[in-house]
C-alpha atoms as a PDB file:
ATOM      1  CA  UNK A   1      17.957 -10.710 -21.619  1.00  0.00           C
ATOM      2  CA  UNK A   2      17.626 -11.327 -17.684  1.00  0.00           C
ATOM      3  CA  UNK A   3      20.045  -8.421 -17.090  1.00  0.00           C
ATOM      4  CA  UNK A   4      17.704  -6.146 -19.025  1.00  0.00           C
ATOM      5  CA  UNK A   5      14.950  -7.186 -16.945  1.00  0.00           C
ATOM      6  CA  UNK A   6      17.065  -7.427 -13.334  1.00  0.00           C
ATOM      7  CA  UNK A   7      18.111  -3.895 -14.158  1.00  0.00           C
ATOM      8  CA  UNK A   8      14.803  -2.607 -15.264  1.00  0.00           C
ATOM      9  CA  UNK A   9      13.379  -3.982 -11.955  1.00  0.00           C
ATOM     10  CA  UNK A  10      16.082  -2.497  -9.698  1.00  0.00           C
ATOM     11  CA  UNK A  11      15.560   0.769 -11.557  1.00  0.00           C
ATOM     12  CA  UNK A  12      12.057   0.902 -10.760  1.00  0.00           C
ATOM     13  CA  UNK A  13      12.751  -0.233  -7.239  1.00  0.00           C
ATOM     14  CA  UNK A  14      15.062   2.349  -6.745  1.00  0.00           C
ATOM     15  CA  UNK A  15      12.811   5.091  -8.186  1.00  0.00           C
ATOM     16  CA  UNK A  16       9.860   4.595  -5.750  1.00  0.00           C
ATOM     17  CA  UNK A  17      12.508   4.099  -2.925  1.00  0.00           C
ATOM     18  CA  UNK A  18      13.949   7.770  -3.428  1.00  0.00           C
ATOM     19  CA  UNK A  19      10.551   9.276  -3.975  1.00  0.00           C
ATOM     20  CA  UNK A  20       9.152   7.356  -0.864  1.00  0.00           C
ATOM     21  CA  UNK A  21      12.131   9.014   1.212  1.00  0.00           C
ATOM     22  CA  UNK A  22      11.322  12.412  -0.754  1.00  0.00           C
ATOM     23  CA  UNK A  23       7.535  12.220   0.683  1.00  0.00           C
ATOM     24  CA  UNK A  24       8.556  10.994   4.234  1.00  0.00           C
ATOM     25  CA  UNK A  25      11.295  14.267   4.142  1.00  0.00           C
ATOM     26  CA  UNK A  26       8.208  16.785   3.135  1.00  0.00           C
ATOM     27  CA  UNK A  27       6.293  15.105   6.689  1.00  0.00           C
ATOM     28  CA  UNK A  28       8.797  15.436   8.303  1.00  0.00           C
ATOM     29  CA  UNK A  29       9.727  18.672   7.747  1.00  0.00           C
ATOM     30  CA  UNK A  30       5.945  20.184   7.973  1.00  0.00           C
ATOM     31  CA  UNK A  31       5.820  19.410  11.606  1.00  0.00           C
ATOM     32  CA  UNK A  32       8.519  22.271  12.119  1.00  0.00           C
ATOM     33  CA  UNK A  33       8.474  25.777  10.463  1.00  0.00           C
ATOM     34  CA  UNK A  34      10.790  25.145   7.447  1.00  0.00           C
ATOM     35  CA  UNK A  35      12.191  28.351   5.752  1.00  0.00           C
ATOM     36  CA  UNK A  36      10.295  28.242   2.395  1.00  0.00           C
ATOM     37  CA  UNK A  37      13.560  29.963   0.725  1.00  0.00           C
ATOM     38  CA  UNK A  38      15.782  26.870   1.684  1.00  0.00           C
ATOM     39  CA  UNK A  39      16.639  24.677  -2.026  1.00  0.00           C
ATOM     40  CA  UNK A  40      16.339  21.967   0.297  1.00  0.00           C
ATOM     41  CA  UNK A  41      12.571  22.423   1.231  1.00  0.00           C
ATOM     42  CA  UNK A  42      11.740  24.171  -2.201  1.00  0.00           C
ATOM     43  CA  UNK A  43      12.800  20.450  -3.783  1.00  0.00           C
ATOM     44  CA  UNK A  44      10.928  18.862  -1.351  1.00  0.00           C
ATOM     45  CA  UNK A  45       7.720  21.020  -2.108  1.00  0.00           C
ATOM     46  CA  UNK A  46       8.083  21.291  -5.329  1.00  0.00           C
ATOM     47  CA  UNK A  47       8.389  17.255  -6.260  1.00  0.00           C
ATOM     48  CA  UNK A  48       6.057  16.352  -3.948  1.00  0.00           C
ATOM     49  CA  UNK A  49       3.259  19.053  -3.787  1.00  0.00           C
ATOM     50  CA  UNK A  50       1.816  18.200  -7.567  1.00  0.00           C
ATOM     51  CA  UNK A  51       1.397  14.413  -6.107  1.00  0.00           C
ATOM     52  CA  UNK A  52      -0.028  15.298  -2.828  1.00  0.00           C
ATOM     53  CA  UNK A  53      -2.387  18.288  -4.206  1.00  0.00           C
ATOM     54  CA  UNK A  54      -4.069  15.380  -6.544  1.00  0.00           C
ATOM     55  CA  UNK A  55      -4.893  13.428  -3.299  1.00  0.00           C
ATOM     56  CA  UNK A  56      -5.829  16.023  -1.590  1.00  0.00           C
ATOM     57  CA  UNK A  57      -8.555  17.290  -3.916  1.00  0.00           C
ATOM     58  CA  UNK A  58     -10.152  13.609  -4.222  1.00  0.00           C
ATOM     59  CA  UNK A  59      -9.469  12.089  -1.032  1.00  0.00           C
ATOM     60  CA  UNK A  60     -10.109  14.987   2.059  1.00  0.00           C
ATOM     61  CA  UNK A  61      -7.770  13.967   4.406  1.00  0.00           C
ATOM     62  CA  UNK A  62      -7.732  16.338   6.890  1.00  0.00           C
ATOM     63  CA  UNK A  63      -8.820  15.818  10.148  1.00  0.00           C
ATOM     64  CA  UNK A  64      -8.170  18.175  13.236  1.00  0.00           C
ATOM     65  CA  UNK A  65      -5.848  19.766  11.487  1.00  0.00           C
ATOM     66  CA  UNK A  66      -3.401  16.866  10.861  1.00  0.00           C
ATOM     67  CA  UNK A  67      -3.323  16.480   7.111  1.00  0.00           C
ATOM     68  CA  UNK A  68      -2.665  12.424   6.568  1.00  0.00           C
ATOM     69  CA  UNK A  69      -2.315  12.502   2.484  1.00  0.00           C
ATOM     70  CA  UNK A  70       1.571  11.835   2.963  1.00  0.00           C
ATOM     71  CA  UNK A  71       0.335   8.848   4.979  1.00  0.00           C
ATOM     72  CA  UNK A  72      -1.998   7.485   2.224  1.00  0.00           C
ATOM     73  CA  UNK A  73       0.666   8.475  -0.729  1.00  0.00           C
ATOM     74  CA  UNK A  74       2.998   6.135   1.166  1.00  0.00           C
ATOM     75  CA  UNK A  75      -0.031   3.161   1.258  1.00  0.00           C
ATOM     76  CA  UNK A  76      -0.650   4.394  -3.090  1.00  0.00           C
ATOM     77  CA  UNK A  77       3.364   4.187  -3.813  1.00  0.00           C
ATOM     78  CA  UNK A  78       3.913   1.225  -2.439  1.00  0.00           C
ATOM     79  CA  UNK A  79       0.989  -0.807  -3.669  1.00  0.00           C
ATOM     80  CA  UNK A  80       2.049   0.745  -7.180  1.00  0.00           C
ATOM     81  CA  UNK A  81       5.300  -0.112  -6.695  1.00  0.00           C
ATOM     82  CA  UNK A  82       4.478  -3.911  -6.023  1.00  0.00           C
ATOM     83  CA  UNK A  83       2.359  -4.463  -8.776  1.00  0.00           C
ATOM     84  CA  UNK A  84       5.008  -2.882 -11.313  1.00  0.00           C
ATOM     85  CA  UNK A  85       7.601  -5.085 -10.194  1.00  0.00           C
ATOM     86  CA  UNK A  86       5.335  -7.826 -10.031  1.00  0.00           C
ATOM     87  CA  UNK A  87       4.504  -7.156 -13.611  1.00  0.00           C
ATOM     88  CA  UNK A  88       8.620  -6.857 -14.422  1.00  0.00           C
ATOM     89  CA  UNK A  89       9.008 -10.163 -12.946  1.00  0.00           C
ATOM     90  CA  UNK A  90       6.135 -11.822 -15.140  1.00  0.00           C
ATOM     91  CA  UNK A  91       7.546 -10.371 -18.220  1.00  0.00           C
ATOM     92  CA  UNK A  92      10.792 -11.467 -17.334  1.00  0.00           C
ATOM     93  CA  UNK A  93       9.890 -15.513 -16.462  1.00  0.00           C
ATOM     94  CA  UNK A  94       7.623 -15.199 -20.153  1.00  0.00           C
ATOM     95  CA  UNK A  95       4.169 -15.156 -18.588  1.00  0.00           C
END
């Protein structure tokens, strides 16, 4: 049963881990003028724009022109991230 649960937590782990790299990608690649036709920066959009349209709409963060949602998606993913692994590891130990 503690493979189940090591693999479940190394699953999740590696899910916010790609999508963390996914969101720094779409920053990075807004600073230069991408060519919206590329697959490469259509992916990028396209699995990160639903996310970061959410924020956007609740939390305005947009000052001088610098949008900093990526920034606080980072901060949101990883504090997610930690408490779902936290709660893999208490399921796994039996409360």
């Amino acid at each position: 049963m503690q493979v189940l649960w090591s693999s479940l937590y190394d699953i999740v782990s590696l899910v916010f881990q790609v999508y963390i790299f996914i969101v720094i990608a779409r920053a990075l690649i807004s600073w230069v003028n991408p060519d919206p036709y590329n697959p490469i920066v259509r992916f990028l959009y396209s699995a990160t724009e639903p996310v970061l349209a959410l924020m956007k709409r609740y939390l305005p963060l947009q000052f001088s022109g610098i949008d900093l949602s990526p920034i606080a998606l980072l901060f949101a993913l990883t504090i997610v991230e930690k408490i779902l692994l936290n709660i893999i590891v208490q399921f796994s130990r039996g409360f």
